[in-house]
Protein backbone atom coordinates (compact mmCIF):
# COMPACT_ATOMS: atom_id res chain seq x y z
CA UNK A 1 29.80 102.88 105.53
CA UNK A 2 28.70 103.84 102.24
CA UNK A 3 31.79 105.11 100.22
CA UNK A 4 31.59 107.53 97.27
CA UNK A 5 34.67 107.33 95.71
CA UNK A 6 35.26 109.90 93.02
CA UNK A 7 38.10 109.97 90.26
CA UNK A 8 39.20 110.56 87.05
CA UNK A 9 41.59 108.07 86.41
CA UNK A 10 39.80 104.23 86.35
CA UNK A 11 39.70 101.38 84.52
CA UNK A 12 39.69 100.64 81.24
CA UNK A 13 43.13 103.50 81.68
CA UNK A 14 45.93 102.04 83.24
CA UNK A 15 48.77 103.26 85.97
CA UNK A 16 49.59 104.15 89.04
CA UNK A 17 46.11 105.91 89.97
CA UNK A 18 43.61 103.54 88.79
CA UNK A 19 45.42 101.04 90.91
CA UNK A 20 44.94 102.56 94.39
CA UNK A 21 41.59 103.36 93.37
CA UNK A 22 41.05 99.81 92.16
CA UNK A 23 42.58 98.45 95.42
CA UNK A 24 40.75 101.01 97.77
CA UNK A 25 37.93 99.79 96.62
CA UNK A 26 38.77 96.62 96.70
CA UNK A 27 39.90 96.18 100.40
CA UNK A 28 37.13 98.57 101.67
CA UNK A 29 34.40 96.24 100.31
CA UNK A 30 36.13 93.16 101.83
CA UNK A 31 36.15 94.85 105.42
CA UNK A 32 32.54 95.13 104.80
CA UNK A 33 31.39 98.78 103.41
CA UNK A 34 30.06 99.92 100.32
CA UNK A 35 32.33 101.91 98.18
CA UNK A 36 30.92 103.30 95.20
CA UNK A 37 33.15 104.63 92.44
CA UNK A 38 32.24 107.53 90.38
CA UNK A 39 34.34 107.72 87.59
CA UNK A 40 34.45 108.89 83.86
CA UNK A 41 35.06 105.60 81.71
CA UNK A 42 33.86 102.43 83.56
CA UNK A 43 30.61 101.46 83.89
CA UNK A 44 29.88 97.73 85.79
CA UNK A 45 27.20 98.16 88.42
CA UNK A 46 27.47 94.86 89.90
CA UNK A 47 30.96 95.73 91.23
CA UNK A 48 29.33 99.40 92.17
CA UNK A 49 31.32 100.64 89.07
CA UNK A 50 29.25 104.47 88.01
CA UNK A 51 30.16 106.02 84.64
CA UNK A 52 28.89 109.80 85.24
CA UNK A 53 30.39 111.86 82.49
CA UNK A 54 29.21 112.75 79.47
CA UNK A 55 31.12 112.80 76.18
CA UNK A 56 29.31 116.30 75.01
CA UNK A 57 32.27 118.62 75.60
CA UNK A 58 30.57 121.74 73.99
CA UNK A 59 28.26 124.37 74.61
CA UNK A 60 25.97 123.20 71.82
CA UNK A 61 25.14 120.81 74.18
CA UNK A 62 22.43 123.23 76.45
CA UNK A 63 20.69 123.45 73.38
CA UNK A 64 19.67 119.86 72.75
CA UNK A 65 19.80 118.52 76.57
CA UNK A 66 15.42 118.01 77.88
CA UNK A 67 14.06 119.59 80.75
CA UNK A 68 15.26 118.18 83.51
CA UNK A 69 18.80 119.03 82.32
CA UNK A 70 17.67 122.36 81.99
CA UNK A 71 15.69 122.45 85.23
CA UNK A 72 19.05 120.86 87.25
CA UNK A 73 21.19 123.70 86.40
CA UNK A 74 18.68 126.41 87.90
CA UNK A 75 18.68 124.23 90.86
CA UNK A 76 22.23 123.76 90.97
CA UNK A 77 22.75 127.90 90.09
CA UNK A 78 19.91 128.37 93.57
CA UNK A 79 22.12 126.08 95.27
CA UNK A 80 25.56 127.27 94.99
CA UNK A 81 24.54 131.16 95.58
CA UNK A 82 21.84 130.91 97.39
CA UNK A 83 21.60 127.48 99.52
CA UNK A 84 25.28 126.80 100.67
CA UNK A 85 26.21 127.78 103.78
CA UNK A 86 29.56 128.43 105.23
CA UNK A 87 30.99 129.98 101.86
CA UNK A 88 30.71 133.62 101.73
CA UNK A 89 29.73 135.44 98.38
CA UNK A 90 33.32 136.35 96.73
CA UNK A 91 34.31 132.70 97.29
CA UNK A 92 31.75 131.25 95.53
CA UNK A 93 32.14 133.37 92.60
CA UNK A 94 35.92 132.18 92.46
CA UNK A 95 34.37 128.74 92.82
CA UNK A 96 31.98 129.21 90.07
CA UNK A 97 34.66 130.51 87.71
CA UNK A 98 36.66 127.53 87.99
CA UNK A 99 34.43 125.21 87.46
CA UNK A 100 33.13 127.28 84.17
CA UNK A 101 36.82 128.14 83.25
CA UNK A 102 36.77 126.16 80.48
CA UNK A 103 33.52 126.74 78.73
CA UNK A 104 33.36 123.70 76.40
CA UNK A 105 33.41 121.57 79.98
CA UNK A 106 30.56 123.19 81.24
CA UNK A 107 27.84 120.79 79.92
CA UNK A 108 30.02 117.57 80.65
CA UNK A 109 30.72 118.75 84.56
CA UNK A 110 26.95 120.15 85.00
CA UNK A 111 25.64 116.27 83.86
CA UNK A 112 28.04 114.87 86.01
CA UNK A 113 27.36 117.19 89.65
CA UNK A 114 23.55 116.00 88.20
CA UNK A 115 24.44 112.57 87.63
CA UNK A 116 26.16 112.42 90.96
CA UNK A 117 23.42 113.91 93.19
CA UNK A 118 20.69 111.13 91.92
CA UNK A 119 23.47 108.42 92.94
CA UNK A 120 24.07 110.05 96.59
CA UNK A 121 20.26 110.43 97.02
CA UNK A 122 19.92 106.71 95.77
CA UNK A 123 22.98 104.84 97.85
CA UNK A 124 22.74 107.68 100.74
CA UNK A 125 26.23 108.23 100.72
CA UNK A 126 27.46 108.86 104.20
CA UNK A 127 31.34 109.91 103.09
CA UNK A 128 33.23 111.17 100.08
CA UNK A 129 36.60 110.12 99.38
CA UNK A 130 38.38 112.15 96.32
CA UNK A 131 40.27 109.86 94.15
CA UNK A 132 42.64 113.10 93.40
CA UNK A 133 43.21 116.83 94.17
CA UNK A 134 41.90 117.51 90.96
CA UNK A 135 38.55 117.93 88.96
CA UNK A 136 37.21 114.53 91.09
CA UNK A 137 37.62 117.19 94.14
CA UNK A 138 35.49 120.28 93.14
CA UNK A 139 33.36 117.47 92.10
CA UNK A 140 33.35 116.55 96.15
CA UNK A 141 33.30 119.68 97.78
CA UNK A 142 29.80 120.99 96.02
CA UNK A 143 28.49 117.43 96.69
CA UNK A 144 29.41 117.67 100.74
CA UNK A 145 28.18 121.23 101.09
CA UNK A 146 25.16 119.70 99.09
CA UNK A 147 24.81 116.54 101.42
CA UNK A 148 26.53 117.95 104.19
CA UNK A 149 28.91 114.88 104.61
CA UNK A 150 32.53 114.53 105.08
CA UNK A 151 35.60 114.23 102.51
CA UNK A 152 39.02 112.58 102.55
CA UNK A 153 40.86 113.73 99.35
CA UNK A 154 43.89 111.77 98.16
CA UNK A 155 46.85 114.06 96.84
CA UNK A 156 49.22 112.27 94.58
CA UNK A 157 51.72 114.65 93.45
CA UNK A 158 51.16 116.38 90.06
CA UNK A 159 47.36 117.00 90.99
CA UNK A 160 47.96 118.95 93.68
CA UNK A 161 51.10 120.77 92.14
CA UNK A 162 48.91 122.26 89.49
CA UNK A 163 47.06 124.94 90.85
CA UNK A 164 44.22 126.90 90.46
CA UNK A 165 43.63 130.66 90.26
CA UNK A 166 42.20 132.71 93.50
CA UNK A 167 43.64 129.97 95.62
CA UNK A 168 40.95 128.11 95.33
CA UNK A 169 42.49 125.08 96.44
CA UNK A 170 44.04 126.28 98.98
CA UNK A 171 40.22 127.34 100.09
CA UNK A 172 39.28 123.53 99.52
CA UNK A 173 41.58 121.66 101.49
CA UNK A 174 41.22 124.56 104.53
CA UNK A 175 37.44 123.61 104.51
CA UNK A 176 37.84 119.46 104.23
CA UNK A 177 38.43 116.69 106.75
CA UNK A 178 41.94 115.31 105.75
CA UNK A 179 43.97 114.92 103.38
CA UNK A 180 45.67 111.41 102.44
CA UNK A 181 49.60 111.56 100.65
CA UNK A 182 51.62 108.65 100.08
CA UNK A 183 54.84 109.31 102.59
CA UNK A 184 57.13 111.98 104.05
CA UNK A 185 58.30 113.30 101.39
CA UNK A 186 55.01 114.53 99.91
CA UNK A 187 53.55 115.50 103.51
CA UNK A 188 56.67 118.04 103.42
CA UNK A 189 56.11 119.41 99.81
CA UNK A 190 51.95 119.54 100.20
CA UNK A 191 52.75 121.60 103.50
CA UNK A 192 55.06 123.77 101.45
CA UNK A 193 53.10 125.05 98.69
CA UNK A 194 49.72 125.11 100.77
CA UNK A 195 51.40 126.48 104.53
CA UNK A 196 47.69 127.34 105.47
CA UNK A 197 47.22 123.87 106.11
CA UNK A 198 47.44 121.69 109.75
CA UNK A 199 49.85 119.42 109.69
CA UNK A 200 47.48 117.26 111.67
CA UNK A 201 45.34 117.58 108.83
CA UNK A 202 47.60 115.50 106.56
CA UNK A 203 47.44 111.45 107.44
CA UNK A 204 50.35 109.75 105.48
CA UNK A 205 49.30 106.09 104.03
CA UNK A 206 51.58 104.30 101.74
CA UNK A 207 50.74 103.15 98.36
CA UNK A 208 51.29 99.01 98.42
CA UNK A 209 50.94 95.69 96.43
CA UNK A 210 48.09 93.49 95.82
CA UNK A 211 49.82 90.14 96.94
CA UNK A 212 46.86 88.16 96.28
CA UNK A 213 47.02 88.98 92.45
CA UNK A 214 50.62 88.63 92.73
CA UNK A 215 51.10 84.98 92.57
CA UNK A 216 53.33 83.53 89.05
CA UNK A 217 53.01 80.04 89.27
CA UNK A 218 55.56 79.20 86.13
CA UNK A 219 59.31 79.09 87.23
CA UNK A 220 61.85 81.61 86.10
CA UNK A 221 63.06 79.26 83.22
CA UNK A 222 59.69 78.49 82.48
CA UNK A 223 58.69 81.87 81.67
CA UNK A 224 61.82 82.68 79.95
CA UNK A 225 60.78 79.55 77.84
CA UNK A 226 57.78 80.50 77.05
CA UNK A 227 58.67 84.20 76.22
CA UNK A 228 61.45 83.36 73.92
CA UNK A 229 63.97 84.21 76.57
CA UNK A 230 67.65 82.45 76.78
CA UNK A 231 68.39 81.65 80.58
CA UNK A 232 72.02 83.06 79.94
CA UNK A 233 70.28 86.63 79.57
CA UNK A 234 70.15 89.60 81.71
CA UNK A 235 66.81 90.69 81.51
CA UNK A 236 66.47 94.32 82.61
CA UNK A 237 62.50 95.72 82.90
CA UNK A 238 61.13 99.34 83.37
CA UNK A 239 57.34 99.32 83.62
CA UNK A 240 56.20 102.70 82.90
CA UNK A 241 53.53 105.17 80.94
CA UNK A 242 55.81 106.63 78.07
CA UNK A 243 56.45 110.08 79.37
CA UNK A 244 59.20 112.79 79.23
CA UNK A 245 59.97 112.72 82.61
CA UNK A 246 60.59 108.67 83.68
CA UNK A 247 64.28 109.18 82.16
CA UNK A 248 64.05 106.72 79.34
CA UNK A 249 66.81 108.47 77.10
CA UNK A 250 69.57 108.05 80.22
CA UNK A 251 68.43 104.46 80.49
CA UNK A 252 68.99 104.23 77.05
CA UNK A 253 72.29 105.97 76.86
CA UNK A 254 73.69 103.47 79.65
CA UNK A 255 73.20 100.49 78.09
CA UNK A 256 74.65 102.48 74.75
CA UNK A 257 77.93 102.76 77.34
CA UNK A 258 77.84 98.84 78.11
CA UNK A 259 77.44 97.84 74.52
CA UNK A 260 80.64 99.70 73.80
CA UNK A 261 82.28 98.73 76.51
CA UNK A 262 81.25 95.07 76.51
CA UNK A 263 79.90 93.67 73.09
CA UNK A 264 79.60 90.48 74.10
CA UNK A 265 77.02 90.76 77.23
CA UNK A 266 74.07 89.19 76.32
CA UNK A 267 71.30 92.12 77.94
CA UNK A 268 67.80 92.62 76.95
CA UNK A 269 65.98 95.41 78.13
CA UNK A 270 62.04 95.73 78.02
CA UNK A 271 59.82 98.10 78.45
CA UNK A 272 55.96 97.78 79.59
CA UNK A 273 54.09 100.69 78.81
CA UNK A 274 52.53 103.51 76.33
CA UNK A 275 52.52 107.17 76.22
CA UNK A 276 53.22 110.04 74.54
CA UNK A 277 56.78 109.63 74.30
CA UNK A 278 56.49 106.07 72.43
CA UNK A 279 58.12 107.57 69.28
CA UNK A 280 60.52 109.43 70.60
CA UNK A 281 61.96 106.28 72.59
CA UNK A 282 61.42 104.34 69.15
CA UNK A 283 64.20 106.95 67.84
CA UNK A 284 66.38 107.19 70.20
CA UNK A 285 66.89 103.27 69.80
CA UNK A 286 67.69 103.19 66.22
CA UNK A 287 70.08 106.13 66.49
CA UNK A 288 71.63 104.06 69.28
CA UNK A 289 71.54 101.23 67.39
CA UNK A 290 70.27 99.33 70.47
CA UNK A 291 67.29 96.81 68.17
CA UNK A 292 68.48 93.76 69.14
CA UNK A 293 68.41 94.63 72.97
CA UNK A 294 65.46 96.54 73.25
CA UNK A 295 61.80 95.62 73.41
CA UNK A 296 58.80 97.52 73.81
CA UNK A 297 55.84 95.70 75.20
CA UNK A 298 53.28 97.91 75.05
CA UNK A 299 50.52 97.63 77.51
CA UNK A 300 49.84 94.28 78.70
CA UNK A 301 47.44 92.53 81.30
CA UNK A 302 48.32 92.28 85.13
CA UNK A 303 49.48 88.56 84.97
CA UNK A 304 51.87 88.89 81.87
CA UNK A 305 53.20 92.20 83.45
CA UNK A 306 53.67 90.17 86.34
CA UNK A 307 55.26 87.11 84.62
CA UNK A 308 57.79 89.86 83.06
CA UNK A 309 58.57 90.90 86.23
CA UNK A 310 59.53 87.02 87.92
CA UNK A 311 61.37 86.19 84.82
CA UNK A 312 63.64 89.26 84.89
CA UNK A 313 66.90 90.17 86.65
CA UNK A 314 66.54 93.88 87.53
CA UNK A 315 64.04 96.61 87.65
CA UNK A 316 65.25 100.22 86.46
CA UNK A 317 62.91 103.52 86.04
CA UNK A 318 65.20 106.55 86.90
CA UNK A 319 62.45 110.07 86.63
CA UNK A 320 63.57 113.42 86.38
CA UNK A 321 61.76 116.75 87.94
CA UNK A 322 59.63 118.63 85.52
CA UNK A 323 57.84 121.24 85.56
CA UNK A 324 54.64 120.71 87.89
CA UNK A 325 55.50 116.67 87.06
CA UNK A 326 57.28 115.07 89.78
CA UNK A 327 57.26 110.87 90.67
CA UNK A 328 55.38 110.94 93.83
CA UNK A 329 56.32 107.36 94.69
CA UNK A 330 57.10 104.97 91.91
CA UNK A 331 54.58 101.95 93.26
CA UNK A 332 56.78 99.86 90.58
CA UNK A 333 60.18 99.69 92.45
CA UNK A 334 57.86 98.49 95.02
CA UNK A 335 56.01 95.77 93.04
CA UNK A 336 59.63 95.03 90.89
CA UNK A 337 60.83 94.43 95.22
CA UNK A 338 58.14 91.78 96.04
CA UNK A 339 59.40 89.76 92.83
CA UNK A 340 62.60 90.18 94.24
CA UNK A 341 64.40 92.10 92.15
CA UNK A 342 66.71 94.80 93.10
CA UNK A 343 66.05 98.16 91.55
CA UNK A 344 67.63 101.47 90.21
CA UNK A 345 65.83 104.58 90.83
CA UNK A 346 66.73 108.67 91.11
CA UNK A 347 66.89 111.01 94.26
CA UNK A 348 63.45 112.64 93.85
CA UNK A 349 60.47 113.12 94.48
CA UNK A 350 58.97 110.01 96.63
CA UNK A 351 61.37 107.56 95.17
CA UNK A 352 63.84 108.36 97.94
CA UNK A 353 61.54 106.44 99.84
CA UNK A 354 60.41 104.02 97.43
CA UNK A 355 63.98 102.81 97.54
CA UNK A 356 66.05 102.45 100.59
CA UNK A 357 69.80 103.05 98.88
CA UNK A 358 71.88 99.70 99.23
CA UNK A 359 69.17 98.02 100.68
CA UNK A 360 66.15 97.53 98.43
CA UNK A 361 68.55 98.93 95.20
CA UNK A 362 70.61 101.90 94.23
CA UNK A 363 69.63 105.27 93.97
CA UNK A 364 71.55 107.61 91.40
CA UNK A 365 70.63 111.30 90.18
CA UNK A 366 68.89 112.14 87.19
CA UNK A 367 69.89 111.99 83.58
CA UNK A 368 73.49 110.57 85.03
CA UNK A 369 74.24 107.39 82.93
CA UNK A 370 77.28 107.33 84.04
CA UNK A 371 76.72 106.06 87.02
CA UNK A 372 73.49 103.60 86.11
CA UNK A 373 75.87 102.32 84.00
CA UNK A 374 78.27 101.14 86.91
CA UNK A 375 75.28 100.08 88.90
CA UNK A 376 74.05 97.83 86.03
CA UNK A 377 77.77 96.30 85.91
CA UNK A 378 77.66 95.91 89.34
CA UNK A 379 74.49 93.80 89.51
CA UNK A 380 75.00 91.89 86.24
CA UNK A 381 78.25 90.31 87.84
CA UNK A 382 77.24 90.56 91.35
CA UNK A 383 74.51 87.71 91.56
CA UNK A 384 74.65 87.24 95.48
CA UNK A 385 74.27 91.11 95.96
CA UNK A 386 71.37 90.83 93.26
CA UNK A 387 69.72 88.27 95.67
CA UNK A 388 70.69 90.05 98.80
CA UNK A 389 68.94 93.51 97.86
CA UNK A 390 65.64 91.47 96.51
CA UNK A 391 65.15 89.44 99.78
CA UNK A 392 65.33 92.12 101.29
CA UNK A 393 63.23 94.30 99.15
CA UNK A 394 60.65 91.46 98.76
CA UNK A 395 60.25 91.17 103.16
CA UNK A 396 59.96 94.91 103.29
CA UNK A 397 57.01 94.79 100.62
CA UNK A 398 55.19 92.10 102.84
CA UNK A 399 55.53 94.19 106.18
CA UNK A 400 54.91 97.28 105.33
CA UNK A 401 53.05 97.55 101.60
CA UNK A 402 50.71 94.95 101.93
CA UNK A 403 47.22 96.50 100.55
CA UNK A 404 45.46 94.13 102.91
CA UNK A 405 47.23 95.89 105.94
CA UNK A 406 46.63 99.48 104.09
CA UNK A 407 43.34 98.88 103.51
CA UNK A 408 42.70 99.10 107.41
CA UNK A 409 44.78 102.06 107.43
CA UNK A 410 41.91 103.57 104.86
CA UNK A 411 38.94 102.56 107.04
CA UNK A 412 39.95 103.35 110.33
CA UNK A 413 40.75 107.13 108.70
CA UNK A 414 37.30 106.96 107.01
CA UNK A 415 36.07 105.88 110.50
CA UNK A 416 37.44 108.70 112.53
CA UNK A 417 36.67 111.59 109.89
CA UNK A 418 33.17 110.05 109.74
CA UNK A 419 32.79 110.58 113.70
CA UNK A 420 34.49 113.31 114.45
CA UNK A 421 32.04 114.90 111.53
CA UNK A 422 28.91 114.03 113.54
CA UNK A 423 30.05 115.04 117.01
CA UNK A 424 30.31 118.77 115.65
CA UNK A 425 27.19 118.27 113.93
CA UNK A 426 25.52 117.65 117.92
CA UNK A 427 28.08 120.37 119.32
């Protein structure tokens, strides 16, 4: 197959995202198709890497682009009213106001829909898959009507909780194949806020760990060594982007508790990660006077984040529910797990899942430091149960969030969508 995979969020950015695209990609290519990725900030066309937006953001920009600019956007205006089939007038209208919503956009999205059709007439793309049920999906649905080809679009969480006006999503995932989310829990909440949708539409595929790129070969003292680490410390990690919602200030406010409590417990905490909220967590140390515990890492490369995570004791990220902002999954409890560490997470969203309580960790409720206190306690003096949880965590991660095995998952979905596609075509 040749694999257009479209999305916003790539390298050089880092998180959650980029790493299922970047593993996608990955796995599909070593089962032997072409996958193509489309994406805003990376360009590297020997690993089928495709910058296609444009840094103009404003409308000054249909002034100064040449001809064939010019001459695209008539034939993408001819197109969209006049061409498409199976969209009646009024919802292409909503469609087109939308995607011209915000004005200063228009140039960059018009050079990218061009940008895009010269690739798909040059790699003769035979299926779209949507990085996100965002932008990178109006992006895909005017490309299959253009093409007439199949898409798959991934739904995280917070892309598809944002919605646009008229429905229009809702009138984008009636009229695509089907619809990848990450477990349960998200198959129940995408089914709740659009009902219009099939169940049978929705194909749940866990998010998982690239154990290949996993491997530390330093030992636990080694590392600790090396990063200026006593082996008497409790080394607690949270590897997140900095942002209101992943429950830093609770975190915080726990190990505030312990201090008091226990002056003489020799805990370091460290966090991997930027973000908006890098200042505010900055503050809320000082005023805590927590200095001499707390580290903040910034962001580093995959084999020092992973040599942070071998020479640690426990994993901790404890999100709250905001406002169209919820954790979908937490793919970090599940790479902390394969280090085997036990971790700490909240009751929501997809961590529920991420975590099995007892099991793989503890779950606790948001903003309650209260209790992630105790659970701290509990694993700082409980080293068996510390080893017991990450065994157990570390197994589960091999038999059931193993990219290798997902990556099949991915194909065989691209597979079916692909010929089930066809047969209507010759129905």
């Amino acid at each position: 197959m040749n694999i257009a995979l479209i999305t916003n969020d790539f390298l050089p950015i880092k998180g959650g995202i980029t790493n299922v695209m970047l593993n996608v990609s990955k796995n599909l290519t070593e089962l032997g198709d072409k996958v193509y990725v489309f994406n805003k900030t990376c360009n590297n066309e020997e690993k089928l890497y495709f910058r296609i937006l444009s840094n103009d953001n404003s409308l000054k920009g249909f002034v100064s682009h040449n001809i064939k600019f010019i001459s695209f956007l008539f034939e993408l205006v001819f197109r969209f009213f006049f061409s498409f089939k199976g969209i009646n007038f009024k919802d292409k209208l909503k469609l087109a106001f939308i995607y011209c919503f915000y004005l200063k956009f228009i140039v960059r999205r018009v050079i990218s829909i061009k940008n895009l059709v010269e690739y798909f007439k040059k790699f003769k793309i035979d299926i779209i898959l949507s990085g996100t049920s965002s932008i990178p999906l109006l992006y895909s649905y005017i490309l299959s009507i253009w093409f007439k080809i199949p898409i798959i679009s991934i739904a995280h969480g917070d892309d598809f909780l944002v919605r646009y006006p008229f429905k229009i999503k809702e009138y984008i995932f009636e009229h695509i194949q089907k619809i990848i989310v990450t477990n349960k829990f998200m198959k129940r909440l995408f089914l709740k806020i659009y009902d219009s949708i099939p169940s049978e539409k929705i194909k749940i595929i866990n998010l998982g760990v690239d154990i290949q790129n996993c491997e530390v070969k330093e030992t636990l003292i080694d590392l600790r060594n090396k990063f200026g680490f006593d082996k008497k410390d409790f080394i607690i990690l949270t590897v997140s982007r900095l942002y209101p919602r992943k429950g830093f200030e609770t975190i915080l406010k726990a190990l505030r508790l312990i201090m008091d409590e226990h002056p003489n417990l020799s805990i370091k905490y460290l966090i991997i990660g930027a973000g908006e909220e890098q200042k505010t967590i900055e503050k809320q140390v000082s005023s805590l006077k927590l200095e001499n515990m707390v580290n903040l890492l910034g962001e580093i490369d995959e084999l020092k984040k992973n040599q942070y995570y071998k020479l640690s004791n426990l994993f901790i990220m404890v999100p709250e529910i905001k406002k169209n902002s919820i954790e979908g999954f937490g793919i970090v409890y599940i790479e902390a797990n394969y280090f085997h560490l036990p971790v700490i997470g909240t009751r929501t969203g997809g961590v529920k899942l991420a975590i099995e309580d007892g099991r793989t960790g503890f779950l606790i409720e948001p903003k309650d430091e209260i209790s992630l206190k105790h659970k701290i306690m509990l694993l700082y003096y409980d080293k068996p149960l510390r080893i017991k949880l990450g065994d157990y965590g570390h197994n589960r991660v091999i038999e059931h969030f193993n990219w290798q095995k997902l990556g099949l998952k991915y194909r065989s979905t691209l597979l079916n969508v692909l010929k089930e596609y066809h047969k209507k075509d010759f129905q």
